[in-house]
PDB file of N, CA and C in Angstrom:
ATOM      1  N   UNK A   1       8.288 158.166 120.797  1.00  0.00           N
ATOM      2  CA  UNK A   1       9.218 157.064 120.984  1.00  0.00           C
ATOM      3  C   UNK A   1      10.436 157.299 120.095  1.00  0.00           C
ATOM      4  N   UNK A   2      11.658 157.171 120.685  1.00  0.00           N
ATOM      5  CA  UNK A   2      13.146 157.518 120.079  1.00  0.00           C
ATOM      6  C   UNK A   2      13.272 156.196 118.984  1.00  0.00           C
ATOM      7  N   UNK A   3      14.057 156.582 117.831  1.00  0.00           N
ATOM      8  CA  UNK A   3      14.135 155.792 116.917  1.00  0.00           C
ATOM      9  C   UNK A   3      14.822 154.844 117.795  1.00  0.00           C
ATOM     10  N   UNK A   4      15.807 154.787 118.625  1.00  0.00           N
ATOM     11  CA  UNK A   4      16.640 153.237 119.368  1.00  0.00           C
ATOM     12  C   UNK A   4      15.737 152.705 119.984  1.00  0.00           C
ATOM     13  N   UNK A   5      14.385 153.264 120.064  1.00  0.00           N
ATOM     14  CA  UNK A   5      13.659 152.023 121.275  1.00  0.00           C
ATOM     15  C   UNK A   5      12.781 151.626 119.847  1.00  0.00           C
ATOM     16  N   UNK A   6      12.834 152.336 118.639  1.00  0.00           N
ATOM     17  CA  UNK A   6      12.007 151.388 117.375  1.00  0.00           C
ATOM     18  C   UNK A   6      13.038 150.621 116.921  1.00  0.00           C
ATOM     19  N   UNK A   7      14.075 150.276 117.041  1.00  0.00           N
ATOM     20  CA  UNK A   7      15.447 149.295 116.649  1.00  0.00           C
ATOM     21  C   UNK A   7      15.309 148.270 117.620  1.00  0.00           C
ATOM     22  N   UNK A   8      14.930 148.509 119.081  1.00  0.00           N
ATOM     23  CA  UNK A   8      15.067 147.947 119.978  1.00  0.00           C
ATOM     24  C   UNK A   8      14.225 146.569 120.128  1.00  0.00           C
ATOM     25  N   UNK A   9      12.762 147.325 120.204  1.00  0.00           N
ATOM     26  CA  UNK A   9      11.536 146.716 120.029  1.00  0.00           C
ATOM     27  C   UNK A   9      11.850 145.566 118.632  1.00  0.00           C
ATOM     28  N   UNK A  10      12.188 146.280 117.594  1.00  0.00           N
ATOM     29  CA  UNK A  10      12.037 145.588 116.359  1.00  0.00           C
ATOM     30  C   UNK A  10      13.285 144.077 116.530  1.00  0.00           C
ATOM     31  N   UNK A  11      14.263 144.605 117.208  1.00  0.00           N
ATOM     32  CA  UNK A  11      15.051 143.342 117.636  1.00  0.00           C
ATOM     33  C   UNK A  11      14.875 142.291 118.252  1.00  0.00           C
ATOM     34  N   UNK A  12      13.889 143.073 119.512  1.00  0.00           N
ATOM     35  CA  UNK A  12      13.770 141.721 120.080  1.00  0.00           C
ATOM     36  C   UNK A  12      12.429 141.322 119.983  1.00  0.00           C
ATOM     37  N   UNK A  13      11.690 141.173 119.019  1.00  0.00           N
ATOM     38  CA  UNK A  13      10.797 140.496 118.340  1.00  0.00           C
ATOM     39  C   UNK A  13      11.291 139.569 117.193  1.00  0.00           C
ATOM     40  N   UNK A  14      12.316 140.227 116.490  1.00  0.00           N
ATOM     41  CA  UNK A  14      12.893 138.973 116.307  1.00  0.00           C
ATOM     42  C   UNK A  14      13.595 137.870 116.727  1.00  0.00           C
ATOM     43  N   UNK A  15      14.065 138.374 117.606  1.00  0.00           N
ATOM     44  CA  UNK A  15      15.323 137.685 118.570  1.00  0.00           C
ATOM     45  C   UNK A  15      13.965 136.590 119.420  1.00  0.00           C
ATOM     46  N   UNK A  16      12.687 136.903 119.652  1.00  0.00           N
ATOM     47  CA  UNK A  16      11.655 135.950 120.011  1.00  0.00           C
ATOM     48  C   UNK A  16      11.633 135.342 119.292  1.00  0.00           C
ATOM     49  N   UNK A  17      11.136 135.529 118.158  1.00  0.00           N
ATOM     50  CA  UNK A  17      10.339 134.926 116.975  1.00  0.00           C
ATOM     51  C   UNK A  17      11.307 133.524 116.861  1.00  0.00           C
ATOM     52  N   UNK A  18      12.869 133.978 116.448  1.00  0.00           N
ATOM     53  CA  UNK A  18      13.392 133.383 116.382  1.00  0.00           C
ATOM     54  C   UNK A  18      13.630 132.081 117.297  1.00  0.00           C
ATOM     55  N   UNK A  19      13.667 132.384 118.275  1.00  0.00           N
ATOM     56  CA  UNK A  19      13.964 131.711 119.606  1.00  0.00           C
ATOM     57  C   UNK A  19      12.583 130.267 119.984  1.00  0.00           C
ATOM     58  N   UNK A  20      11.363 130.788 119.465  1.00  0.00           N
ATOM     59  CA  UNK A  20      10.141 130.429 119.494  1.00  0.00           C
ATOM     60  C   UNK A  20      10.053 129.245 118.381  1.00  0.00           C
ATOM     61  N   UNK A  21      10.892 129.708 117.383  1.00  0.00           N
ATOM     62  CA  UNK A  21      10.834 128.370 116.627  1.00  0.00           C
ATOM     63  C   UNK A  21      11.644 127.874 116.595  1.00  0.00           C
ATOM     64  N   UNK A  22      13.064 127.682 117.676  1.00  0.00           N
ATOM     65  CA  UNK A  22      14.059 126.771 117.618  1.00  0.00           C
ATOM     66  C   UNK A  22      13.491 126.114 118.874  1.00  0.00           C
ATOM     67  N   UNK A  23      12.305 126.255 119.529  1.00  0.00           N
ATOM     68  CA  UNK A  23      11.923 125.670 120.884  1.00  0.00           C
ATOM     69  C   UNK A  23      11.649 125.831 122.351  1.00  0.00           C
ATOM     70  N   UNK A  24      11.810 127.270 122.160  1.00  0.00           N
ATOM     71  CA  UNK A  24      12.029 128.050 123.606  1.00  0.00           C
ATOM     72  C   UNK A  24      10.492 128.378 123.547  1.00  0.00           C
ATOM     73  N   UNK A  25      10.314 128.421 124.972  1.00  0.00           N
ATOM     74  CA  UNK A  25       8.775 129.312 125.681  1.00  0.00           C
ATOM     75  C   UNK A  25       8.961 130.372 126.057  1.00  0.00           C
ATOM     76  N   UNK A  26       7.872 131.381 125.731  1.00  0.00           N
ATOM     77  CA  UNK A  26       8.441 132.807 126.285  1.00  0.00           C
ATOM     78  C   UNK A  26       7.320 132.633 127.971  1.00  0.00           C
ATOM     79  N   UNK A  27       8.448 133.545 128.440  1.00  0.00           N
ATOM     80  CA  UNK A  27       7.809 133.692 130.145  1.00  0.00           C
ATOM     81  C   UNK A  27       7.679 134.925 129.900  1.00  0.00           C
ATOM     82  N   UNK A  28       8.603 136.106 130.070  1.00  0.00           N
ATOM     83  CA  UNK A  28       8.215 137.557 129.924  1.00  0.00           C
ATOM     84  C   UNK A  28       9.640 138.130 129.219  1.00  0.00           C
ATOM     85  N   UNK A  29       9.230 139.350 128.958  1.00  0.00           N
ATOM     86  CA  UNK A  29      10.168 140.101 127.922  1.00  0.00           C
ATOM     87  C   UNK A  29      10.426 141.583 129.008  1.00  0.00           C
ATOM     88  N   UNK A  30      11.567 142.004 128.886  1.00  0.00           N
ATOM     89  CA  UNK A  30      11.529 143.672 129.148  1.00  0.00           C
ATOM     90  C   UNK A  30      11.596 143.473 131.064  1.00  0.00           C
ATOM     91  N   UNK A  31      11.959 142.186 131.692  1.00  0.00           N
ATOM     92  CA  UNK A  31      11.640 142.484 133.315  1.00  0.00           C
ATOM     93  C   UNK A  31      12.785 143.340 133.726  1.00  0.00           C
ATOM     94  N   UNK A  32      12.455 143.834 134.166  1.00  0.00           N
ATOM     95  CA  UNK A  32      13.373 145.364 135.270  1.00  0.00           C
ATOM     96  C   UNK A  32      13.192 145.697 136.505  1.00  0.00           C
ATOM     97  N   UNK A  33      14.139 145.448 137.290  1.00  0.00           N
ATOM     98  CA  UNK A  33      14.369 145.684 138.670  1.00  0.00           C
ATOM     99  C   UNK A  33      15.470 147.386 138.928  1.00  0.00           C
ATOM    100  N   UNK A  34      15.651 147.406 140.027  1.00  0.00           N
ATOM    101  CA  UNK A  34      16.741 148.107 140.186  1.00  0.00           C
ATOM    102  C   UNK A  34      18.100 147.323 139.743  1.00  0.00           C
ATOM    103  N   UNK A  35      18.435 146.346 139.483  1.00  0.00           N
ATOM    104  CA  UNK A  35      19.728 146.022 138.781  1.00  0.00           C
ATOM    105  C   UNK A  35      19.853 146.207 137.787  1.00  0.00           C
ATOM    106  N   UNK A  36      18.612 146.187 136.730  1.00  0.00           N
ATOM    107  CA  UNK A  36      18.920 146.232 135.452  1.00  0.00           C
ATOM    108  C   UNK A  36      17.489 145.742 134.894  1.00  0.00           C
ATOM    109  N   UNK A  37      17.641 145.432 133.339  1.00  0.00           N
ATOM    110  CA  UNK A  37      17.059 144.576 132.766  1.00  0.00           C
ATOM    111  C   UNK A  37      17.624 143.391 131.967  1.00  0.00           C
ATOM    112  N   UNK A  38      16.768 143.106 131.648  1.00  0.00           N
ATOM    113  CA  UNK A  38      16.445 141.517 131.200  1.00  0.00           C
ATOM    114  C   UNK A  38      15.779 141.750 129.740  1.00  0.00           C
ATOM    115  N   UNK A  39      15.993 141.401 128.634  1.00  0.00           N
ATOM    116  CA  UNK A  39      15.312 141.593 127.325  1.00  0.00           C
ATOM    117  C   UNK A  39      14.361 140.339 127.231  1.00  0.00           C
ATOM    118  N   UNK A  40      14.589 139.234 127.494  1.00  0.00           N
ATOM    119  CA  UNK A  40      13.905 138.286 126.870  1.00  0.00           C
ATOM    120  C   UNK A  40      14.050 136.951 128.171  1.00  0.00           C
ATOM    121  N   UNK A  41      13.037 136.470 128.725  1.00  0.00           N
ATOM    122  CA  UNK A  41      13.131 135.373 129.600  1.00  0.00           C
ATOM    123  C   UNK A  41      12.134 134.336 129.146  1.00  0.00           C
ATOM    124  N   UNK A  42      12.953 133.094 128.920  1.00  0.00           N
ATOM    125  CA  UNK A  42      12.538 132.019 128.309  1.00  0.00           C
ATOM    126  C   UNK A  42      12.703 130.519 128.776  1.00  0.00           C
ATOM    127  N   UNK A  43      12.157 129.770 128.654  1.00  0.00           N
ATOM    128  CA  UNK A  43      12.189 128.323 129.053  1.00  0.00           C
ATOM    129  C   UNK A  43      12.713 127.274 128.177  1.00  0.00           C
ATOM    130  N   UNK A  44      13.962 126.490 127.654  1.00  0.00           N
ATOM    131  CA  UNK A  44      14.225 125.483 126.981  1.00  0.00           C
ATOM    132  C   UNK A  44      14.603 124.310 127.581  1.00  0.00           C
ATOM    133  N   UNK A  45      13.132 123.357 127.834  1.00  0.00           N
ATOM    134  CA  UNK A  45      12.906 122.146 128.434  1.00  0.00           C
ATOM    135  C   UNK A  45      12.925 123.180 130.058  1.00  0.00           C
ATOM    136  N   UNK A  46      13.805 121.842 131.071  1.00  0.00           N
ATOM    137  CA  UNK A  46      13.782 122.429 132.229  1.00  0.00           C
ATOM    138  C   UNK A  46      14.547 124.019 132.559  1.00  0.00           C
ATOM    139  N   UNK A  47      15.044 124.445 131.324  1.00  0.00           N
ATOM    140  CA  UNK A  47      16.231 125.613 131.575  1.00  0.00           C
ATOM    141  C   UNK A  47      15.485 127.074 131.550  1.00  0.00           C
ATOM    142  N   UNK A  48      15.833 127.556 132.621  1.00  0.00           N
ATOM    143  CA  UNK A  48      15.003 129.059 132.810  1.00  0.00           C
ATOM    144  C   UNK A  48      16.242 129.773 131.936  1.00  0.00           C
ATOM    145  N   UNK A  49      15.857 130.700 130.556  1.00  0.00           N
ATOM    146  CA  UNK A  49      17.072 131.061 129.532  1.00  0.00           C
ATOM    147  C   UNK A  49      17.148 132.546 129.798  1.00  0.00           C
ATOM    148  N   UNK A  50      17.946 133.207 130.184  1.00  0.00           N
ATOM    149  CA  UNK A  50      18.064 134.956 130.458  1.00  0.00           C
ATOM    150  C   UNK A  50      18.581 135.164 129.085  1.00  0.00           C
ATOM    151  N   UNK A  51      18.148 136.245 128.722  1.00  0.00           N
ATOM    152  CA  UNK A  51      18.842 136.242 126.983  1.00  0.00           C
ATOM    153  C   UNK A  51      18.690 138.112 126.845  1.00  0.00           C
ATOM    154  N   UNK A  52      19.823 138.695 126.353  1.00  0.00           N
ATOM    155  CA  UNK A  52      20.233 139.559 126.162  1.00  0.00           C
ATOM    156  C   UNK A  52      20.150 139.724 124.099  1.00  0.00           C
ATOM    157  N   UNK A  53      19.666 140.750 123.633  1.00  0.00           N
ATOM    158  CA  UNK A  53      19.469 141.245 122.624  1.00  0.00           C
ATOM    159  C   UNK A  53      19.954 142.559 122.433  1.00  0.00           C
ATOM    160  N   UNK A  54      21.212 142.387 121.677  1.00  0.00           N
ATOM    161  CA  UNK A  54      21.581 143.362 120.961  1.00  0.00           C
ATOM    162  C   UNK A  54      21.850 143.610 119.649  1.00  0.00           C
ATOM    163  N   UNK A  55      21.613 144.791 119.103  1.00  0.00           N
ATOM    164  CA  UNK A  55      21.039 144.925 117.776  1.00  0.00           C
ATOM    165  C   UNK A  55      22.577 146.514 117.309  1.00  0.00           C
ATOM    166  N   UNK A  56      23.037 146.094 116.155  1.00  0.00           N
ATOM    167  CA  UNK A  56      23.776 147.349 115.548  1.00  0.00           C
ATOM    168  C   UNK A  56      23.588 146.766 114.185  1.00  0.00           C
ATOM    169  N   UNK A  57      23.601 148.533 113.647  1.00  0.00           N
ATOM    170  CA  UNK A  57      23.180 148.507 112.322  1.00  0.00           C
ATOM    171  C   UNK A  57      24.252 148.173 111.323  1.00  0.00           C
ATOM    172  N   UNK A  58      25.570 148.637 112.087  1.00  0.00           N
ATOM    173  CA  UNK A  58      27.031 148.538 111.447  1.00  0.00           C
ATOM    174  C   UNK A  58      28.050 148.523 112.109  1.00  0.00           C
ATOM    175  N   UNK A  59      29.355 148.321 112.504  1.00  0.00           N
ATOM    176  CA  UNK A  59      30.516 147.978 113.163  1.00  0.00           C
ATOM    177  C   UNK A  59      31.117 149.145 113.721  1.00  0.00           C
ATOM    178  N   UNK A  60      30.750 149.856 113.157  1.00  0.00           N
ATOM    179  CA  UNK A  60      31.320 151.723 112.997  1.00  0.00           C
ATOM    180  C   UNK A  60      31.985 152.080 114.447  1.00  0.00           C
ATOM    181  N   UNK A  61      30.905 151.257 115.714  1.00  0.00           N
ATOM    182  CA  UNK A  61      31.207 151.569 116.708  1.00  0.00           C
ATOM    183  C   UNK A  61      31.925 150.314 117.889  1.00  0.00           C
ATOM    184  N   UNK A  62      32.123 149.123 117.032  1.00  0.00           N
ATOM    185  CA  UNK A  62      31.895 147.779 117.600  1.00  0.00           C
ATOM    186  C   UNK A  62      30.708 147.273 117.350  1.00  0.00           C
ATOM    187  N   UNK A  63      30.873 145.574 116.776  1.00  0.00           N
ATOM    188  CA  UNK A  63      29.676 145.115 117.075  1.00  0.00           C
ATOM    189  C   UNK A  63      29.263 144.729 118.120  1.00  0.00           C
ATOM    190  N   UNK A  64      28.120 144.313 117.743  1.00  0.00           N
ATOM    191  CA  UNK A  64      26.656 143.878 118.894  1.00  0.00           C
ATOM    192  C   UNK A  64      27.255 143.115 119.777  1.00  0.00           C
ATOM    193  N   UNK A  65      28.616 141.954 119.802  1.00  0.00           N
ATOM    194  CA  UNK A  65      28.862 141.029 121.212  1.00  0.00           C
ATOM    195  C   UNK A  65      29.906 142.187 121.725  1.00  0.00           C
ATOM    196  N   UNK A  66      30.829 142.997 120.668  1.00  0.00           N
ATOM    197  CA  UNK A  66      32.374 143.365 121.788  1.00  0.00           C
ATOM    198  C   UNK A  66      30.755 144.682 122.711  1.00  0.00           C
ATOM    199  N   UNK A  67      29.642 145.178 122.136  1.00  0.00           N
ATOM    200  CA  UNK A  67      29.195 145.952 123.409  1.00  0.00           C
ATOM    201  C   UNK A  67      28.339 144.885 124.450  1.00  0.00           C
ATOM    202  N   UNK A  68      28.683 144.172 124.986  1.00  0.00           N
ATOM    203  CA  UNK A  68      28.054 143.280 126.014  1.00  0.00           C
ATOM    204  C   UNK A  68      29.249 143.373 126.983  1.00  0.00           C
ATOM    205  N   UNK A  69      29.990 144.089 127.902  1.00  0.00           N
ATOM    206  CA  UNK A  69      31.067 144.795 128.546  1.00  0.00           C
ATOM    207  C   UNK A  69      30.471 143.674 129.885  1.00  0.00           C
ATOM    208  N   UNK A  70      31.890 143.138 130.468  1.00  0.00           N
ATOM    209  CA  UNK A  70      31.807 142.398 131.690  1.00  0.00           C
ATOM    210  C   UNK A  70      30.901 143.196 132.913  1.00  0.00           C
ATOM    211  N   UNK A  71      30.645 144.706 132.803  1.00  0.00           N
ATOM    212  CA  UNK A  71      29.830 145.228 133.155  1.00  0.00           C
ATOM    213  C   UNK A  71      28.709 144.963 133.262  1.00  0.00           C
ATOM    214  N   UNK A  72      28.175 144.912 131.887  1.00  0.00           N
ATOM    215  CA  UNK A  72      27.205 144.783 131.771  1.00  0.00           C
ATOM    216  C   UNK A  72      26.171 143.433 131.866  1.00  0.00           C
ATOM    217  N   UNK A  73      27.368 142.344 131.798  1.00  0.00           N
ATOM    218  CA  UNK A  73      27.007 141.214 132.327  1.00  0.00           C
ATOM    219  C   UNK A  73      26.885 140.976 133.593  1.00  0.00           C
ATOM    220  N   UNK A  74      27.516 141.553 134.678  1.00  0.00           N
ATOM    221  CA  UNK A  74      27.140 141.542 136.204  1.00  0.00           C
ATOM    222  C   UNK A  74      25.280 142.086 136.165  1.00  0.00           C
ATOM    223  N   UNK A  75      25.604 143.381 135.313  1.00  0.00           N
ATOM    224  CA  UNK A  75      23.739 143.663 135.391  1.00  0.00           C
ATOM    225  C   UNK A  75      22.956 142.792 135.242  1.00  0.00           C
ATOM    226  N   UNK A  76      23.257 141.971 134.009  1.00  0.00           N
ATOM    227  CA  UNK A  76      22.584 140.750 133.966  1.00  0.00           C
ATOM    228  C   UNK A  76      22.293 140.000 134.698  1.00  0.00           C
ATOM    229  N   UNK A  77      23.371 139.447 135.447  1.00  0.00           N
ATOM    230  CA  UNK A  77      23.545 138.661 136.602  1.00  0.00           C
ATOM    231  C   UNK A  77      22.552 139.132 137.427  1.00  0.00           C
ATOM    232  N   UNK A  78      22.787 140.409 138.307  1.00  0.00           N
ATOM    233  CA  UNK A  78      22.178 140.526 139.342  1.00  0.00           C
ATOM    234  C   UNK A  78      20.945 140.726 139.099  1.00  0.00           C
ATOM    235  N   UNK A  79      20.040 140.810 137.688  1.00  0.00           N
ATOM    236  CA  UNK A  79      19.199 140.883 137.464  1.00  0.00           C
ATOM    237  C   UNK A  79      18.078 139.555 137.308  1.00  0.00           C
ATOM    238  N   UNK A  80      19.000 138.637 137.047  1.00  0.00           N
ATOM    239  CA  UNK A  80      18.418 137.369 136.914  1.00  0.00           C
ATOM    240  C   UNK A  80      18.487 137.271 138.412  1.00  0.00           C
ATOM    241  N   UNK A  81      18.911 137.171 139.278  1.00  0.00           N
ATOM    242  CA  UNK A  81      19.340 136.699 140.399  1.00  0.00           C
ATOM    243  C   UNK A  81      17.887 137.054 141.274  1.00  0.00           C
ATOM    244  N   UNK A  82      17.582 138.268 140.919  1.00  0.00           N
ATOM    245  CA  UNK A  82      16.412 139.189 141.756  1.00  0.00           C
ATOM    246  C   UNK A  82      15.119 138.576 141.114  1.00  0.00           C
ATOM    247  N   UNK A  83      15.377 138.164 139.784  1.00  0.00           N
ATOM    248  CA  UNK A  83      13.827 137.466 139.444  1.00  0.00           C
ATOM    249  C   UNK A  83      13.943 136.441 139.983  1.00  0.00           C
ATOM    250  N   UNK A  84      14.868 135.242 140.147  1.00  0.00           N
ATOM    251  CA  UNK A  84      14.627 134.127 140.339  1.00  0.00           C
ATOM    252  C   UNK A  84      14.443 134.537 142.117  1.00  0.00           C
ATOM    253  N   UNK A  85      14.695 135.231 142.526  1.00  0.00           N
ATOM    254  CA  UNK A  85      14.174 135.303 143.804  1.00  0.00           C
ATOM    255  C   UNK A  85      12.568 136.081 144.170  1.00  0.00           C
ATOM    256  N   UNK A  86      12.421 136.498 143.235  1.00  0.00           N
ATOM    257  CA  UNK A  86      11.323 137.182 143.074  1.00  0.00           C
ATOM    258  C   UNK A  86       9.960 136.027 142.724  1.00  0.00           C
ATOM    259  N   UNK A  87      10.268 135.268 142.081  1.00  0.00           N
ATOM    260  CA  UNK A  87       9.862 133.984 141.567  1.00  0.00           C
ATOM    261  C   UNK A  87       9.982 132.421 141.486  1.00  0.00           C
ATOM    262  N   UNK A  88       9.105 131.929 143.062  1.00  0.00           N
ATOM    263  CA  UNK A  88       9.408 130.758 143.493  1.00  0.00           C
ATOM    264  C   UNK A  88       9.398 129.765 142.344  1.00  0.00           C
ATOM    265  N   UNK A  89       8.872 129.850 141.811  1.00  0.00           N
ATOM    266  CA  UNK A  89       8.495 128.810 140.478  1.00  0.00           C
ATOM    267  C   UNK A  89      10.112 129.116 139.716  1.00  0.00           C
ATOM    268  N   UNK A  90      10.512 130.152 139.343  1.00  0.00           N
ATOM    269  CA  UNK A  90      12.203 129.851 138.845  1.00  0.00           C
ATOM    270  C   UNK A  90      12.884 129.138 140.013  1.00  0.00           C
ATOM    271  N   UNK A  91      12.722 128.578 141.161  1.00  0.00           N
ATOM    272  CA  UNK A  91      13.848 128.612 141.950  1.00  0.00           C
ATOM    273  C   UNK A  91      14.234 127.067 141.674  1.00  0.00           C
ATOM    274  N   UNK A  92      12.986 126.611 140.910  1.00  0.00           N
ATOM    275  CA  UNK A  92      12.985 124.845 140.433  1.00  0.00           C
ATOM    276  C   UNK A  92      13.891 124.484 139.645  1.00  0.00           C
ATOM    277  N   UNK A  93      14.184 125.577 138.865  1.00  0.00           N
ATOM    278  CA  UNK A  93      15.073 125.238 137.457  1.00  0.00           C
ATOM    279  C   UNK A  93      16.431 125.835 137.309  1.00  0.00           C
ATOM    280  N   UNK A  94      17.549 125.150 136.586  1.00  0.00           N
ATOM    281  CA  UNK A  94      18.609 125.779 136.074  1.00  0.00           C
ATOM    282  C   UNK A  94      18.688 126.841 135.522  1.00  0.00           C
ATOM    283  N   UNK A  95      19.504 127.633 135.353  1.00  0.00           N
ATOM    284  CA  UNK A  95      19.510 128.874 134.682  1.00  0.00           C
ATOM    285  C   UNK A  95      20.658 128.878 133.387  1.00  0.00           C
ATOM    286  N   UNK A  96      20.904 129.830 132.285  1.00  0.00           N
ATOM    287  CA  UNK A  96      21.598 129.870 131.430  1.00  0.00           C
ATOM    288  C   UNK A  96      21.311 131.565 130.607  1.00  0.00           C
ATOM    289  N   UNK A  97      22.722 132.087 130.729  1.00  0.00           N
ATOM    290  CA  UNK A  97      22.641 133.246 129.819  1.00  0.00           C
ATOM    291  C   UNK A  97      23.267 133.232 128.614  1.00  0.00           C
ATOM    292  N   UNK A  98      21.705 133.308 128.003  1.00  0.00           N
ATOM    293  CA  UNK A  98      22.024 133.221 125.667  1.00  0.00           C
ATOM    294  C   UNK A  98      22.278 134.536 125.764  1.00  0.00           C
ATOM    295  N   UNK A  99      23.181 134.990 124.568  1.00  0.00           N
ATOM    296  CA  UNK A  99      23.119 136.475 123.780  1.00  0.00           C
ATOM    297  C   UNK A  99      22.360 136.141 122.226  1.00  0.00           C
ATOM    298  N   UNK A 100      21.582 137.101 121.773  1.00  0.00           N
ATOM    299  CA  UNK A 100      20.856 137.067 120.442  1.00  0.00           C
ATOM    300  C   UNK A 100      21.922 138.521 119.784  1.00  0.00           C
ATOM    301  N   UNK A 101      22.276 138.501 118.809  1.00  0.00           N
ATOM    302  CA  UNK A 101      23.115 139.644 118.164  1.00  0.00           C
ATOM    303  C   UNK A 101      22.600 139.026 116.806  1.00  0.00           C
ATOM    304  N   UNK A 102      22.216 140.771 116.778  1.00  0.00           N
ATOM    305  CA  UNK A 102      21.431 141.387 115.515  1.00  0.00           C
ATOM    306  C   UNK A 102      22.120 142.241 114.576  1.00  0.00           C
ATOM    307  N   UNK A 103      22.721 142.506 113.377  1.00  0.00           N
ATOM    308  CA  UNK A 103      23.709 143.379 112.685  1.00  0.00           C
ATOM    309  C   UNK A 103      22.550 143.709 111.616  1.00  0.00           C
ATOM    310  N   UNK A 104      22.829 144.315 110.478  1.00  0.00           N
ATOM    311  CA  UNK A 104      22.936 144.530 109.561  1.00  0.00           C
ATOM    312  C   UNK A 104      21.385 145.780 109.453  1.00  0.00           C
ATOM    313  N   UNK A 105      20.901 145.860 108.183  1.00  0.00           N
ATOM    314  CA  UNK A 105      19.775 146.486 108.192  1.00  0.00           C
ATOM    315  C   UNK A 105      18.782 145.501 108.278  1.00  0.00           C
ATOM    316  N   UNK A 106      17.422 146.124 108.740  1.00  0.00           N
ATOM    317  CA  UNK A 106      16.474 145.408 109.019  1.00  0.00           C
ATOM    318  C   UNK A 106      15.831 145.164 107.943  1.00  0.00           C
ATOM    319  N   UNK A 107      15.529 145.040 106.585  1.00  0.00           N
ATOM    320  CA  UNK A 107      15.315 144.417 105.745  1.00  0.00           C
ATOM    321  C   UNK A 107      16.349 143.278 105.664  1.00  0.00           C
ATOM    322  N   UNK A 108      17.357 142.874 105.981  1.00  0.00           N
ATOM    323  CA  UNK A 108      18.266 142.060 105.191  1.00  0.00           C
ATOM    324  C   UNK A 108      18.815 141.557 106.983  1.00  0.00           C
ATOM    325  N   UNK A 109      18.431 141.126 107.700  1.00  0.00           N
ATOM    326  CA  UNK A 109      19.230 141.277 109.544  1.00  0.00           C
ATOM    327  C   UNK A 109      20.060 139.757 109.878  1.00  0.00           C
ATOM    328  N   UNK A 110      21.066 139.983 109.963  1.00  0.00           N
ATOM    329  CA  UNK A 110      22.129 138.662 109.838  1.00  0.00           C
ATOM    330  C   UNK A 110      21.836 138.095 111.884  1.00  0.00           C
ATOM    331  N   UNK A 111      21.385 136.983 112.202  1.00  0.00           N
ATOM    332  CA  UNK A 111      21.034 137.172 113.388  1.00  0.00           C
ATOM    333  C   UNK A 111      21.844 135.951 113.937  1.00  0.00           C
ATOM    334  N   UNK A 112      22.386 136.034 115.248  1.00  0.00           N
ATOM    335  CA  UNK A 112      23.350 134.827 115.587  1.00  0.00           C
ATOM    336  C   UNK A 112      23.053 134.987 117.217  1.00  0.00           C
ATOM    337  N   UNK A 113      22.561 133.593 117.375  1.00  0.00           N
ATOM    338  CA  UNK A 113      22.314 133.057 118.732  1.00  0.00           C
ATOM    339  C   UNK A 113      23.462 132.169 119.772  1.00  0.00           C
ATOM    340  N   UNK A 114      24.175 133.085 120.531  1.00  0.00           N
ATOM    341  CA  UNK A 114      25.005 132.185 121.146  1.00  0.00           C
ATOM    342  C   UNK A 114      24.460 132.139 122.814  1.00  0.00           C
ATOM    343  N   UNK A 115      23.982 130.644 122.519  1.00  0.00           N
ATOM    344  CA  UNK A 115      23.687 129.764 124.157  1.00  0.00           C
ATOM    345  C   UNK A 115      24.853 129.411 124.673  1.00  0.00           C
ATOM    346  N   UNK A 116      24.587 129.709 126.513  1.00  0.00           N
ATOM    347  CA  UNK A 116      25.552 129.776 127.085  1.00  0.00           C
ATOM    348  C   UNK A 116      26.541 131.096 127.279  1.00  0.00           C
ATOM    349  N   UNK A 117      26.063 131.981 126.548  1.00  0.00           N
ATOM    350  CA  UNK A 117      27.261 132.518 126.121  1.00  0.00           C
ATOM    351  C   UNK A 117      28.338 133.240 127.619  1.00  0.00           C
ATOM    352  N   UNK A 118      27.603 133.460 128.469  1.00  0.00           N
ATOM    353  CA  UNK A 118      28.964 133.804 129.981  1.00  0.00           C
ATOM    354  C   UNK A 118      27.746 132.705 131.146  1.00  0.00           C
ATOM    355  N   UNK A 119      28.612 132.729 131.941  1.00  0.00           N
ATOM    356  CA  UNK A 119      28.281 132.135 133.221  1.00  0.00           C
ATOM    357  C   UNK A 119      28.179 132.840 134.612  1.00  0.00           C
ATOM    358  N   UNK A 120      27.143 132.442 135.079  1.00  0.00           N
ATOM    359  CA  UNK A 120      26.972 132.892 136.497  1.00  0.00           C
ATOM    360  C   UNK A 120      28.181 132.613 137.515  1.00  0.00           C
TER     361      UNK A 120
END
């Protein structure tokens, strides 16, 4: 296993953890279609939450939100789009895409949750 999928993993266990004790339910982590993936899918109250986790160690290259590229948010999109069709039980509920951004070193990890953060 490549050290970015041990950064990866290690992120979005926190980016749960975290999420778990501000109130969210986890449904599944890691879903992947041909559009893309999905890091983290969660429930707050009636809201089905798509949530994207990104993790940098330092700025060197941009941080963790300027790499979330309008690109890469269509992936998102069409990725949520294929679960909730994939899954009659999502088709009940609203949807909302959080970003979790992770910086610093992982002993010391500065972590910032923005709900809502683009729209379908």
């Amino acid at each position: 296993m490549s050290i970015q999928s041990e950064y990866g993993k290690w992120a979005e266990k926190l980016a749960h953890d975290y999420l778990c004790k501000q109130g969210l339910h986890f449904v599944t982590q890691n879903y992947r279609c041909q559009m893309g993936e999905i890091d983290l899918i969660m429930l707050e109250q009636n809201i089905l939450v798509f949530i994207e986790v990104r993790y940098r160690k330092n700025k060197r290259y941009g941080g963790s939100l300027e790499s979330i590229s309008l690109r890469k948010q269509q992936h998102i999109l069409d990725t949520a789009t294929r679960y909730i069709q994939a899954h009659q039980w999502a088709q009940q509920h609203s949807c909302r895409f959080d970003v979790v951004l992770i910086e610093g070193f992982m002993n010391k990890p500065e972590l910032r949750w923005i709900s809502n953060a683009f729209d379908a």
